[in-house]
Structure formats: C-alpha cells, structure tokens
PDB file of N, CA and C in Angstrom:
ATOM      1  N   UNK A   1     -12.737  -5.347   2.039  1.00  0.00           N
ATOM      2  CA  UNK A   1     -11.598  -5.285   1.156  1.00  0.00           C
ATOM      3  C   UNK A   1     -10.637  -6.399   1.570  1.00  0.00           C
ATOM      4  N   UNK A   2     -10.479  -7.226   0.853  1.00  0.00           N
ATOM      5  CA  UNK A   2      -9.239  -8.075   0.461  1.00  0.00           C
ATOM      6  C   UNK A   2      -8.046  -7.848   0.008  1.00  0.00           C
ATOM      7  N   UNK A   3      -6.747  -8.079   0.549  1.00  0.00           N
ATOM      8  CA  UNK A   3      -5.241  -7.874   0.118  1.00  0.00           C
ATOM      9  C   UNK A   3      -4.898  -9.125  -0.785  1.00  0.00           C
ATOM     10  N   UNK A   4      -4.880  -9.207  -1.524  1.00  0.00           N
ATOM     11  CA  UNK A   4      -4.254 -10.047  -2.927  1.00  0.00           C
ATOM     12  C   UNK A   4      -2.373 -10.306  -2.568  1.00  0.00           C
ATOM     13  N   UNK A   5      -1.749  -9.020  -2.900  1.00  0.00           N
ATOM     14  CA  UNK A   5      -0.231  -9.422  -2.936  1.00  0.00           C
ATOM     15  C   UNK A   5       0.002  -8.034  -2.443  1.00  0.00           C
ATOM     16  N   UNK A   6       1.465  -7.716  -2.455  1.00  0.00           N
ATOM     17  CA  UNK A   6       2.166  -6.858  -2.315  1.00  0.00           C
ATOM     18  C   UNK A   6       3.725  -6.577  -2.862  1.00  0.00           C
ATOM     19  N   UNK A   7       3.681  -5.967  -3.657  1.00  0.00           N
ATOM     20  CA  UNK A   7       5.061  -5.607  -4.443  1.00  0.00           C
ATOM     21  C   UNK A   7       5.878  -4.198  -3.927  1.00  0.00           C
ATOM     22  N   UNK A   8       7.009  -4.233  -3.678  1.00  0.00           N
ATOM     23  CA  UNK A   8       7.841  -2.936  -3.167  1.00  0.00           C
ATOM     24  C   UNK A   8       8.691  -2.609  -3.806  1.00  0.00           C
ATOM     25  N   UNK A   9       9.267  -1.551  -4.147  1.00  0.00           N
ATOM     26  CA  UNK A   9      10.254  -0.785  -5.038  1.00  0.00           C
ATOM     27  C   UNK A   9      10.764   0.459  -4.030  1.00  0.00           C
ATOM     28  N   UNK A  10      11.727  -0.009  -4.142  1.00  0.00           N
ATOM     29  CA  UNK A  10      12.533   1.386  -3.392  1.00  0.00           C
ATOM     30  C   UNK A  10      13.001   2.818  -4.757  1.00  0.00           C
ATOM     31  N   UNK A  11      12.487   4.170  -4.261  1.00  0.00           N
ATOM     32  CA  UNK A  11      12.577   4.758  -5.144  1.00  0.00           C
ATOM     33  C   UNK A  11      14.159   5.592  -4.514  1.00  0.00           C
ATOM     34  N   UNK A  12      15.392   5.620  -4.751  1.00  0.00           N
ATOM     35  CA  UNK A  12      16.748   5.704  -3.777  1.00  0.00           C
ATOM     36  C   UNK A  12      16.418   7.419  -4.592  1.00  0.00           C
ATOM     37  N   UNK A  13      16.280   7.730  -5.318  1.00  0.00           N
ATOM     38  CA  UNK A  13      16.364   9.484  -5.023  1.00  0.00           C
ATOM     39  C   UNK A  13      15.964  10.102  -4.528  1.00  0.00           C
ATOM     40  N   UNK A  14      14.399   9.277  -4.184  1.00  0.00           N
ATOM     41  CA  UNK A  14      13.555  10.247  -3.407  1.00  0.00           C
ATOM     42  C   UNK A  14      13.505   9.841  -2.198  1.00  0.00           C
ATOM     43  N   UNK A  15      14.117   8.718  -1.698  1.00  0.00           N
ATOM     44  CA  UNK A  15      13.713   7.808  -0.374  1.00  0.00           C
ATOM     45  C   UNK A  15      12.734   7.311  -0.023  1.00  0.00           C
ATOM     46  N   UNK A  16      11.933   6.944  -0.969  1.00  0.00           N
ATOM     47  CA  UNK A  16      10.351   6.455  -1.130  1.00  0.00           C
ATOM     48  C   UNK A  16       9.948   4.721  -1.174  1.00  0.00           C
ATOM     49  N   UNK A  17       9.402   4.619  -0.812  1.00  0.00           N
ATOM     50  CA  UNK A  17       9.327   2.636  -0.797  1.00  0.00           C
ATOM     51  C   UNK A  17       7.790   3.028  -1.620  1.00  0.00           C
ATOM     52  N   UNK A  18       7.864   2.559  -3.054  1.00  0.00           N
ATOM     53  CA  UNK A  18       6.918   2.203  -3.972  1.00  0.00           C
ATOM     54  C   UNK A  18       6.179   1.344  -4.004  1.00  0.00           C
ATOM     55  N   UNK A  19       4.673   1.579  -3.252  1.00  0.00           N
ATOM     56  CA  UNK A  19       4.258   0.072  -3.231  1.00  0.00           C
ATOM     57  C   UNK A  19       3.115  -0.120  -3.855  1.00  0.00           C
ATOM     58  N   UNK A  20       2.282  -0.919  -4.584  1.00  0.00           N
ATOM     59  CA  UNK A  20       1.495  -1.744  -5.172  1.00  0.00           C
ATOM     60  C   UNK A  20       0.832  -3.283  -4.212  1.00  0.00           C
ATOM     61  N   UNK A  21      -0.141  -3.008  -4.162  1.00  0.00           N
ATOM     62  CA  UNK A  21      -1.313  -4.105  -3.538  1.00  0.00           C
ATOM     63  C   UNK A  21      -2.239  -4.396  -4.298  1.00  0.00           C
ATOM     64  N   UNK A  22      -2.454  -5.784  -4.334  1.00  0.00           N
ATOM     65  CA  UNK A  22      -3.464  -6.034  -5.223  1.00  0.00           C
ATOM     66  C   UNK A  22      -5.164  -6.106  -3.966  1.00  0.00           C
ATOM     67  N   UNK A  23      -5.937  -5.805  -3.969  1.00  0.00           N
ATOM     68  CA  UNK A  23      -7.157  -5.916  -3.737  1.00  0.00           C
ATOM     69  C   UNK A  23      -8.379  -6.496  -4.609  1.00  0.00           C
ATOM     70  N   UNK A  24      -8.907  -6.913  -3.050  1.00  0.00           N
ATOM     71  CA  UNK A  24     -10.529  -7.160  -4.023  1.00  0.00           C
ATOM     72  C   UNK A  24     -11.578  -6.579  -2.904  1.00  0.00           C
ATOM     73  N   UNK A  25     -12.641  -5.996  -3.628  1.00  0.00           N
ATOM     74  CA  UNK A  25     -14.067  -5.357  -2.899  1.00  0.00           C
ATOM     75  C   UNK A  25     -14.550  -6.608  -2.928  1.00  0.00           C
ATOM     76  N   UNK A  26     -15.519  -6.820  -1.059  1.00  0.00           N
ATOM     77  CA  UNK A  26     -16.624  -7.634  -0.912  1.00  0.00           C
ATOM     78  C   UNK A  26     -17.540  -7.588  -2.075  1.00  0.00           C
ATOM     79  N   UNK A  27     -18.168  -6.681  -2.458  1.00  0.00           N
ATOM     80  CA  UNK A  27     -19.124  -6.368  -3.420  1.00  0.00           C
ATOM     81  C   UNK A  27     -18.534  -6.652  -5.041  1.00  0.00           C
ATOM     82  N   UNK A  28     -17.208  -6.927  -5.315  1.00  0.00           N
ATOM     83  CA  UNK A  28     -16.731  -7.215  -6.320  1.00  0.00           C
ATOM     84  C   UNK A  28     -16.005  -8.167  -6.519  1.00  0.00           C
ATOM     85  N   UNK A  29     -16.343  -9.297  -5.770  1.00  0.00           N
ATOM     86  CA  UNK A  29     -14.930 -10.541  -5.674  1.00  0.00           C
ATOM     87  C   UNK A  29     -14.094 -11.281  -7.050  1.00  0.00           C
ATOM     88  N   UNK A  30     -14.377 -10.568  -8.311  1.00  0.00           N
ATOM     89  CA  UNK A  30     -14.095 -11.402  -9.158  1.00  0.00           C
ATOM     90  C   UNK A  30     -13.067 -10.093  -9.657  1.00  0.00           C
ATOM     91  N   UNK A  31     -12.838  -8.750  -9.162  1.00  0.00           N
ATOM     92  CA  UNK A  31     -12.155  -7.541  -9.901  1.00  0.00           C
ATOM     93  C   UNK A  31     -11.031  -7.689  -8.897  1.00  0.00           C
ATOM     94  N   UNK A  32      -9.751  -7.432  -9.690  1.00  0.00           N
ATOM     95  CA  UNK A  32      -8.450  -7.435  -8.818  1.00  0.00           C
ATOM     96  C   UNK A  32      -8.338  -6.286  -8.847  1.00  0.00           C
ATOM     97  N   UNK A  33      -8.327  -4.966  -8.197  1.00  0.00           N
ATOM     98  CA  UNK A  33      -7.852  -4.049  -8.607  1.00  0.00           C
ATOM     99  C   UNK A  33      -6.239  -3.685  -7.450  1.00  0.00           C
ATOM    100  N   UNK A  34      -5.570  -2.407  -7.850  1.00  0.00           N
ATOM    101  CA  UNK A  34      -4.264  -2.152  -7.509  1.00  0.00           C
ATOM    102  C   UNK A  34      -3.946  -0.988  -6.897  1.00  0.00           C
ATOM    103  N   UNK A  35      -3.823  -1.351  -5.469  1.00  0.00           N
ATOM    104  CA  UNK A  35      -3.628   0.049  -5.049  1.00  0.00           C
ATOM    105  C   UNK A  35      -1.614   0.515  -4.442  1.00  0.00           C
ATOM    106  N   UNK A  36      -2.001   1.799  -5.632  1.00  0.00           N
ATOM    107  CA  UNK A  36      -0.339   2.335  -5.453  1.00  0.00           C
ATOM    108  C   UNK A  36      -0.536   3.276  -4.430  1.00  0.00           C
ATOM    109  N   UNK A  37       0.856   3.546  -3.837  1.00  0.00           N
ATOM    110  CA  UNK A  37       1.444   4.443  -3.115  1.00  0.00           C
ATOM    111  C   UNK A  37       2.561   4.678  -2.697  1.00  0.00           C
ATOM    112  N   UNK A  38       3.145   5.749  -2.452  1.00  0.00           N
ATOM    113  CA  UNK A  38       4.036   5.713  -1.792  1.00  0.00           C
ATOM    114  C   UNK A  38       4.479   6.028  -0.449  1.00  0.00           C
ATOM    115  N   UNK A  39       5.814   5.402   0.342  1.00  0.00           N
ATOM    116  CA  UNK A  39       5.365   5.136   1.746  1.00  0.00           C
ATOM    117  C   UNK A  39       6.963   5.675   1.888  1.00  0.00           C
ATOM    118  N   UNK A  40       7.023   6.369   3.039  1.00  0.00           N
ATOM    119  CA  UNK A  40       8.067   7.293   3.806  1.00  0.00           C
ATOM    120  C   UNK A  40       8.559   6.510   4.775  1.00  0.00           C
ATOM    121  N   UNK A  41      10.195   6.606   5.131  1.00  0.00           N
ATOM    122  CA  UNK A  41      10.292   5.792   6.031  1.00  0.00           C
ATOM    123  C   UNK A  41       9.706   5.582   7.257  1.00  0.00           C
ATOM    124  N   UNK A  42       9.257   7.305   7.658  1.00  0.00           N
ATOM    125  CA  UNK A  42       8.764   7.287   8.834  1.00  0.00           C
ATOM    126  C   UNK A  42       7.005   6.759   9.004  1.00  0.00           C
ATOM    127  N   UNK A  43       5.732   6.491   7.717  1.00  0.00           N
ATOM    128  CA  UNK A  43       4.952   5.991   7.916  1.00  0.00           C
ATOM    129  C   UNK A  43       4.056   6.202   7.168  1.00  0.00           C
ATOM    130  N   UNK A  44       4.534   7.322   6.827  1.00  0.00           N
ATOM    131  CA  UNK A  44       3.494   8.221   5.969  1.00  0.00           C
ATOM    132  C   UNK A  44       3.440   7.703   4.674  1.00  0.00           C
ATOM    133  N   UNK A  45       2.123   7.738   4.489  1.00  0.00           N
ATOM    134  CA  UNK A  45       2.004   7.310   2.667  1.00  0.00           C
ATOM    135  C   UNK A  45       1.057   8.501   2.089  1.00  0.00           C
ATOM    136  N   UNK A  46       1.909   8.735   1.056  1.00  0.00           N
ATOM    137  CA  UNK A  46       1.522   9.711  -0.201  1.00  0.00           C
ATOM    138  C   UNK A  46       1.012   8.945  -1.019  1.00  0.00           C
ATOM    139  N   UNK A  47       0.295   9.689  -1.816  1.00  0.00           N
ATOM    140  CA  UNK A  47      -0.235   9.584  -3.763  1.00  0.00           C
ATOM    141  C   UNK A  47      -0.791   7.984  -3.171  1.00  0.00           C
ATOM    142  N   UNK A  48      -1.951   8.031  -2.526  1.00  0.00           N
ATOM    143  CA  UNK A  48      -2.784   6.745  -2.710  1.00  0.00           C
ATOM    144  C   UNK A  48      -3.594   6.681  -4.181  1.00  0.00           C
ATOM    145  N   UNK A  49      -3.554   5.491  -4.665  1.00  0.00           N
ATOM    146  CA  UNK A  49      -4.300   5.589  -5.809  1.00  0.00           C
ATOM    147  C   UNK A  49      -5.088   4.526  -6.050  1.00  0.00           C
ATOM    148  N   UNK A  50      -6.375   4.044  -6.256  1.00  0.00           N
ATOM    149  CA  UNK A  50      -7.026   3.020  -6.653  1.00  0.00           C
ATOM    150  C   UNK A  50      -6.824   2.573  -8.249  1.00  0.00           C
ATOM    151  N   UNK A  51      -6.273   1.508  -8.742  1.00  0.00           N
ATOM    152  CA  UNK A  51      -6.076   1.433 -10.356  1.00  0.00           C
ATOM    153  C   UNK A  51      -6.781   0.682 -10.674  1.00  0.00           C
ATOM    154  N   UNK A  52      -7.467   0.104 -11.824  1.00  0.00           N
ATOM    155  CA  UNK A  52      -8.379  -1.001 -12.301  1.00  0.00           C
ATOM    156  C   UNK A  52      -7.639  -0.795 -13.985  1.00  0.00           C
ATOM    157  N   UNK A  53      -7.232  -2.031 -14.103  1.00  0.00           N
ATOM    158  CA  UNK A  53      -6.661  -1.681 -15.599  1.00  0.00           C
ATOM    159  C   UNK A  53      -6.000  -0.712 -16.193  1.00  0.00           C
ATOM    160  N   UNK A  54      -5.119  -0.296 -15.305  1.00  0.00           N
ATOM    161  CA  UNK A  54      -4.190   0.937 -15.252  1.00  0.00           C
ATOM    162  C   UNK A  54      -4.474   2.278 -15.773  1.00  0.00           C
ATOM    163  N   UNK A  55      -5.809   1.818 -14.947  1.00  0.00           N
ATOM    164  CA  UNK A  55      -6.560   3.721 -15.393  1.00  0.00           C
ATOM    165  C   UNK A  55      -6.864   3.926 -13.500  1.00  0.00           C
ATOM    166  N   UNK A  56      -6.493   5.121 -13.264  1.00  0.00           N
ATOM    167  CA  UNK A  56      -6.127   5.834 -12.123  1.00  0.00           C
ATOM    168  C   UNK A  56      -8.051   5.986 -11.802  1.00  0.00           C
ATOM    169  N   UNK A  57      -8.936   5.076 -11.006  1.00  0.00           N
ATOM    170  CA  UNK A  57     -10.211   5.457 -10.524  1.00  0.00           C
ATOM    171  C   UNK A  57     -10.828   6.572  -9.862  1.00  0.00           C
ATOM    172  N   UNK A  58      -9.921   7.190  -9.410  1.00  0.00           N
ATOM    173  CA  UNK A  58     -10.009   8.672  -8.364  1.00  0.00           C
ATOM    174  C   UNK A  58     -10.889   8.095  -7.698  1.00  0.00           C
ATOM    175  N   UNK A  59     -10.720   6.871  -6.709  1.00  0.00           N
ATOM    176  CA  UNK A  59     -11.486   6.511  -5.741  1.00  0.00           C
ATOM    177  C   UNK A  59     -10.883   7.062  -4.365  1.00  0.00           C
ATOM    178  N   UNK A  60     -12.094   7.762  -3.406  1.00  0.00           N
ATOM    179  CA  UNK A  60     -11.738   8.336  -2.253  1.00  0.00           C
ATOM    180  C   UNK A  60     -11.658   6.970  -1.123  1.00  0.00           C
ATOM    181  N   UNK A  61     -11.077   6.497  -0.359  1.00  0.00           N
ATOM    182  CA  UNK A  61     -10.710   5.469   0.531  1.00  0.00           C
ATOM    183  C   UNK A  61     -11.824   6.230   1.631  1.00  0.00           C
ATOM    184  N   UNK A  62     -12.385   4.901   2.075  1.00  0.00           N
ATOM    185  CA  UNK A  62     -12.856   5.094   3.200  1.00  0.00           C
ATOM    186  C   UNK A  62     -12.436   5.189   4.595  1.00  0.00           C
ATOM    187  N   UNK A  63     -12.482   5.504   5.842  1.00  0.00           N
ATOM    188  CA  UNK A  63     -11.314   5.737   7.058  1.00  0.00           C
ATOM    189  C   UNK A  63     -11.563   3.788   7.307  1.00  0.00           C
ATOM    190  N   UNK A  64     -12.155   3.274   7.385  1.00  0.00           N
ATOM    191  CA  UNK A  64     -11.612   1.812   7.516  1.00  0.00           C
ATOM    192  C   UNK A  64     -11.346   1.297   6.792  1.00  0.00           C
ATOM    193  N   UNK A  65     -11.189   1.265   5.387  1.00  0.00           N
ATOM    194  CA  UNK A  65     -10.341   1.119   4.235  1.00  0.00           C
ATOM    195  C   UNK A  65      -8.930   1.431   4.057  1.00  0.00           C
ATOM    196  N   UNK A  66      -8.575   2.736   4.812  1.00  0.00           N
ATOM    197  CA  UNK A  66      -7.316   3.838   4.523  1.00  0.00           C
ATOM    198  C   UNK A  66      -6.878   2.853   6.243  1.00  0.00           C
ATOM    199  N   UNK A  67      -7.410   2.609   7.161  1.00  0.00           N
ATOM    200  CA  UNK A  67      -6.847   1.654   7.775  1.00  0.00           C
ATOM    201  C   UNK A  67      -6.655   0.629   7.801  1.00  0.00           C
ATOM    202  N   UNK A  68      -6.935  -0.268   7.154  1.00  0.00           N
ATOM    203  CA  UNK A  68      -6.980  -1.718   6.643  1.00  0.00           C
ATOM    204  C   UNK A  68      -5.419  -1.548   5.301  1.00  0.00           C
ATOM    205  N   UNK A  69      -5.390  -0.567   5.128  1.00  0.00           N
ATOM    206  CA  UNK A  69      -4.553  -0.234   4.001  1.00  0.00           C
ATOM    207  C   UNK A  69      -3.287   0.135   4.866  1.00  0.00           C
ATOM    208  N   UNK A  70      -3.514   1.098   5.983  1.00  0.00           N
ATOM    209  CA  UNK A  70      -2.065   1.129   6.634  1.00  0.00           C
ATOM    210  C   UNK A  70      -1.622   0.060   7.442  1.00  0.00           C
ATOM    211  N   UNK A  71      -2.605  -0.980   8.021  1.00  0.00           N
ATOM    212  CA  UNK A  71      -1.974  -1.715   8.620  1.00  0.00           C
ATOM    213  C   UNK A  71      -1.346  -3.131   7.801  1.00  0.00           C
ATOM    214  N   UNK A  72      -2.204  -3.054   6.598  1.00  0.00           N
ATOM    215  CA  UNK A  72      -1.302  -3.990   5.728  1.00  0.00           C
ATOM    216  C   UNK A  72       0.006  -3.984   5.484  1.00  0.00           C
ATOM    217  N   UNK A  73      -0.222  -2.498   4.873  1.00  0.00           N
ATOM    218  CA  UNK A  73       1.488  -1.753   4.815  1.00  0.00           C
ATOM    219  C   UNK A  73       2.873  -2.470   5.750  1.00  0.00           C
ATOM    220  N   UNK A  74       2.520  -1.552   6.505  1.00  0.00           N
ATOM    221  CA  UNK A  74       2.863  -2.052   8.016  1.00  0.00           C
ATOM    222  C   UNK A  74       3.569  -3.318   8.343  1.00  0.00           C
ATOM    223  N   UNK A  75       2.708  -4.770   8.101  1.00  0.00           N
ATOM    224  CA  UNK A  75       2.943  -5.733   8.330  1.00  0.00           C
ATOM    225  C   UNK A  75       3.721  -6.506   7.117  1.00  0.00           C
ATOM    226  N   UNK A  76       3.498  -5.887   5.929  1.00  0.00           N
ATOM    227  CA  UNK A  76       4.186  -6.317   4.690  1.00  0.00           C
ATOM    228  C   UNK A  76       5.450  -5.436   4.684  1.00  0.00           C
ATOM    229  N   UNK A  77       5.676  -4.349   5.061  1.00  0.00           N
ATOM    230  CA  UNK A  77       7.351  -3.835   4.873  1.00  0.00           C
ATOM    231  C   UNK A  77       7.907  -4.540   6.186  1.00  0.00           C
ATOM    232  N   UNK A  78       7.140  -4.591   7.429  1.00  0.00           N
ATOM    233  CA  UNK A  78       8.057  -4.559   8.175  1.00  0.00           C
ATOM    234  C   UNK A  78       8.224  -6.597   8.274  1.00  0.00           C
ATOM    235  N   UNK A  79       8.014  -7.137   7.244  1.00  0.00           N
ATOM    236  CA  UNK A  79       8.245  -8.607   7.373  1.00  0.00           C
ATOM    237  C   UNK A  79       9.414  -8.615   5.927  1.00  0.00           C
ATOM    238  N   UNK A  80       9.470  -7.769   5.329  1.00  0.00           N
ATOM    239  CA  UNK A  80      10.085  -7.240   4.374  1.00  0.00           C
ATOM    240  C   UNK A  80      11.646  -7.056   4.156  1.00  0.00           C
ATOM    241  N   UNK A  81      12.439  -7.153   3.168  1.00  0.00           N
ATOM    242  CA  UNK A  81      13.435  -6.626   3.531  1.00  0.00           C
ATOM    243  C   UNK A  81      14.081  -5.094   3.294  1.00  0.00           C
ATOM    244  N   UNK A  82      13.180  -4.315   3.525  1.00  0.00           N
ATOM    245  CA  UNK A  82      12.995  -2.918   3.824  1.00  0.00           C
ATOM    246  C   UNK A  82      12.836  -2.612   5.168  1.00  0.00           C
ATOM    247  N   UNK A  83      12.526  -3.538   6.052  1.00  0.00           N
ATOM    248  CA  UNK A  83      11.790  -3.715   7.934  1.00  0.00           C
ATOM    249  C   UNK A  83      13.047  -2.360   8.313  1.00  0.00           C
ATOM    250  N   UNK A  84      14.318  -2.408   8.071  1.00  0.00           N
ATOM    251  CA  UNK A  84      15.188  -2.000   8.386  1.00  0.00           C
ATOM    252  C   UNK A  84      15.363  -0.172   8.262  1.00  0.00           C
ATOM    253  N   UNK A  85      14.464  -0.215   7.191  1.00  0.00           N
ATOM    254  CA  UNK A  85      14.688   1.227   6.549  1.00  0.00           C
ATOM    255  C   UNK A  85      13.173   1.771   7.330  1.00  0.00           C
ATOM    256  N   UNK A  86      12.006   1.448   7.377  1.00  0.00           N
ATOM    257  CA  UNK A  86      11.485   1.658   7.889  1.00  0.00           C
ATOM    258  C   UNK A  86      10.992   1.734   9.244  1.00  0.00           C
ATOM    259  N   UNK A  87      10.793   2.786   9.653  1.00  0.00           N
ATOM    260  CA  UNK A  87      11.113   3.552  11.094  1.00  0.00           C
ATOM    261  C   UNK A  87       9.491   3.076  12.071  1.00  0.00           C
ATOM    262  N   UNK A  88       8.608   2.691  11.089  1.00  0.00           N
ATOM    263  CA  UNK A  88       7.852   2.151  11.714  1.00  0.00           C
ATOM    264  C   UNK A  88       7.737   0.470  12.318  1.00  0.00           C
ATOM    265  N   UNK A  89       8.477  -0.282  11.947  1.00  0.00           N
ATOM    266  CA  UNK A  89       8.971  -1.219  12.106  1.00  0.00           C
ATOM    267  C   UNK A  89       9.147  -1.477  13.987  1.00  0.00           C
ATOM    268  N   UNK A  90      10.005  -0.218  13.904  1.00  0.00           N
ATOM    269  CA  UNK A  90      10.425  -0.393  15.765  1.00  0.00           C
ATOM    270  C   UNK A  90       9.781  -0.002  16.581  1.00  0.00           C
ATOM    271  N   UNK A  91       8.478   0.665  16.430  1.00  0.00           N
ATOM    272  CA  UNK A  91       7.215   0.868  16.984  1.00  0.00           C
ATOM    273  C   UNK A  91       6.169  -0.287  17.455  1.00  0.00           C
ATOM    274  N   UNK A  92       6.340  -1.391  16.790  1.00  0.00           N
ATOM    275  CA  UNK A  92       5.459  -2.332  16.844  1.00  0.00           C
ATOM    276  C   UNK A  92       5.449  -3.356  18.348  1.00  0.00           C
TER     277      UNK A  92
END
C-alpha cells in the first residue's frame, strides 16, 4: 500500500481530526482509492473506511495495513498544524 496525499478537517463539536488519504494497492497501481477516518486527540482512530468512487468498500484492513495506516497518520498530523492538538505528537 501506497500513501498518495493527506487531507485534515477538524470536526470542533466532536473534537475529531477528519482525515482522508489517498492510497494505492501494489496489486492495483493505477486505482487511487480513499481512506477516511477519524482520529482522537489521544490516537485513536474510529470509522476506518476504504472508498473507491465514493462508495464505502467494506474493506477489512489488514494488521500491516491498519499499521502502515497508523503510522502515516502519525507522521502527517504530527508535521501538521494540528501536531499541537494531538497528544500523540509528544510521544514520539
């Protein structure tokens, strides 16, 4: 799996950092697809979702996928200007 981009949205009612990644599968290098979630200050990410043309895939992440996915996270908020809000940031 390939990381494309990364887009963030702070959701201020819920305290949620909204994020969107673009990916690509080894086995699919020509499909961008988009993975949403949302991410807690403290690290945790909810509602993972795989999208392909903004239809929700109900793809299950693999455990080195779902890590390749948190440590992206990770390195994209906390270079971010969210680094601040996020509590994982000062762990590193």
């Amino acid at each position: 799996m390939e990381f494309d981009y990364c887009n963030m949205e702070m959701i201020v009612t819920d305290n949620l950092l909204q994020i969107d990644i673009g990916c690509r599968f080894i086995d699919e290098p020509d499909e961008l697809y988009a993975i949403q979630l949302q991410c807690k200050p403290y690290g945790v990410m909810e509602d993972i979702k795989l999208m392909f043309n903004s239809m929700d895939c109900n793809y299950r992440f693999k455990e080195d996928e779902m890590r390749a996915i948190e440590a992206y996270v990770r390195t994209s908020v906390c270079s971010s200007e969210y680094a601040d809000w996020f509590q994982g940031c000062n762990s590193q």
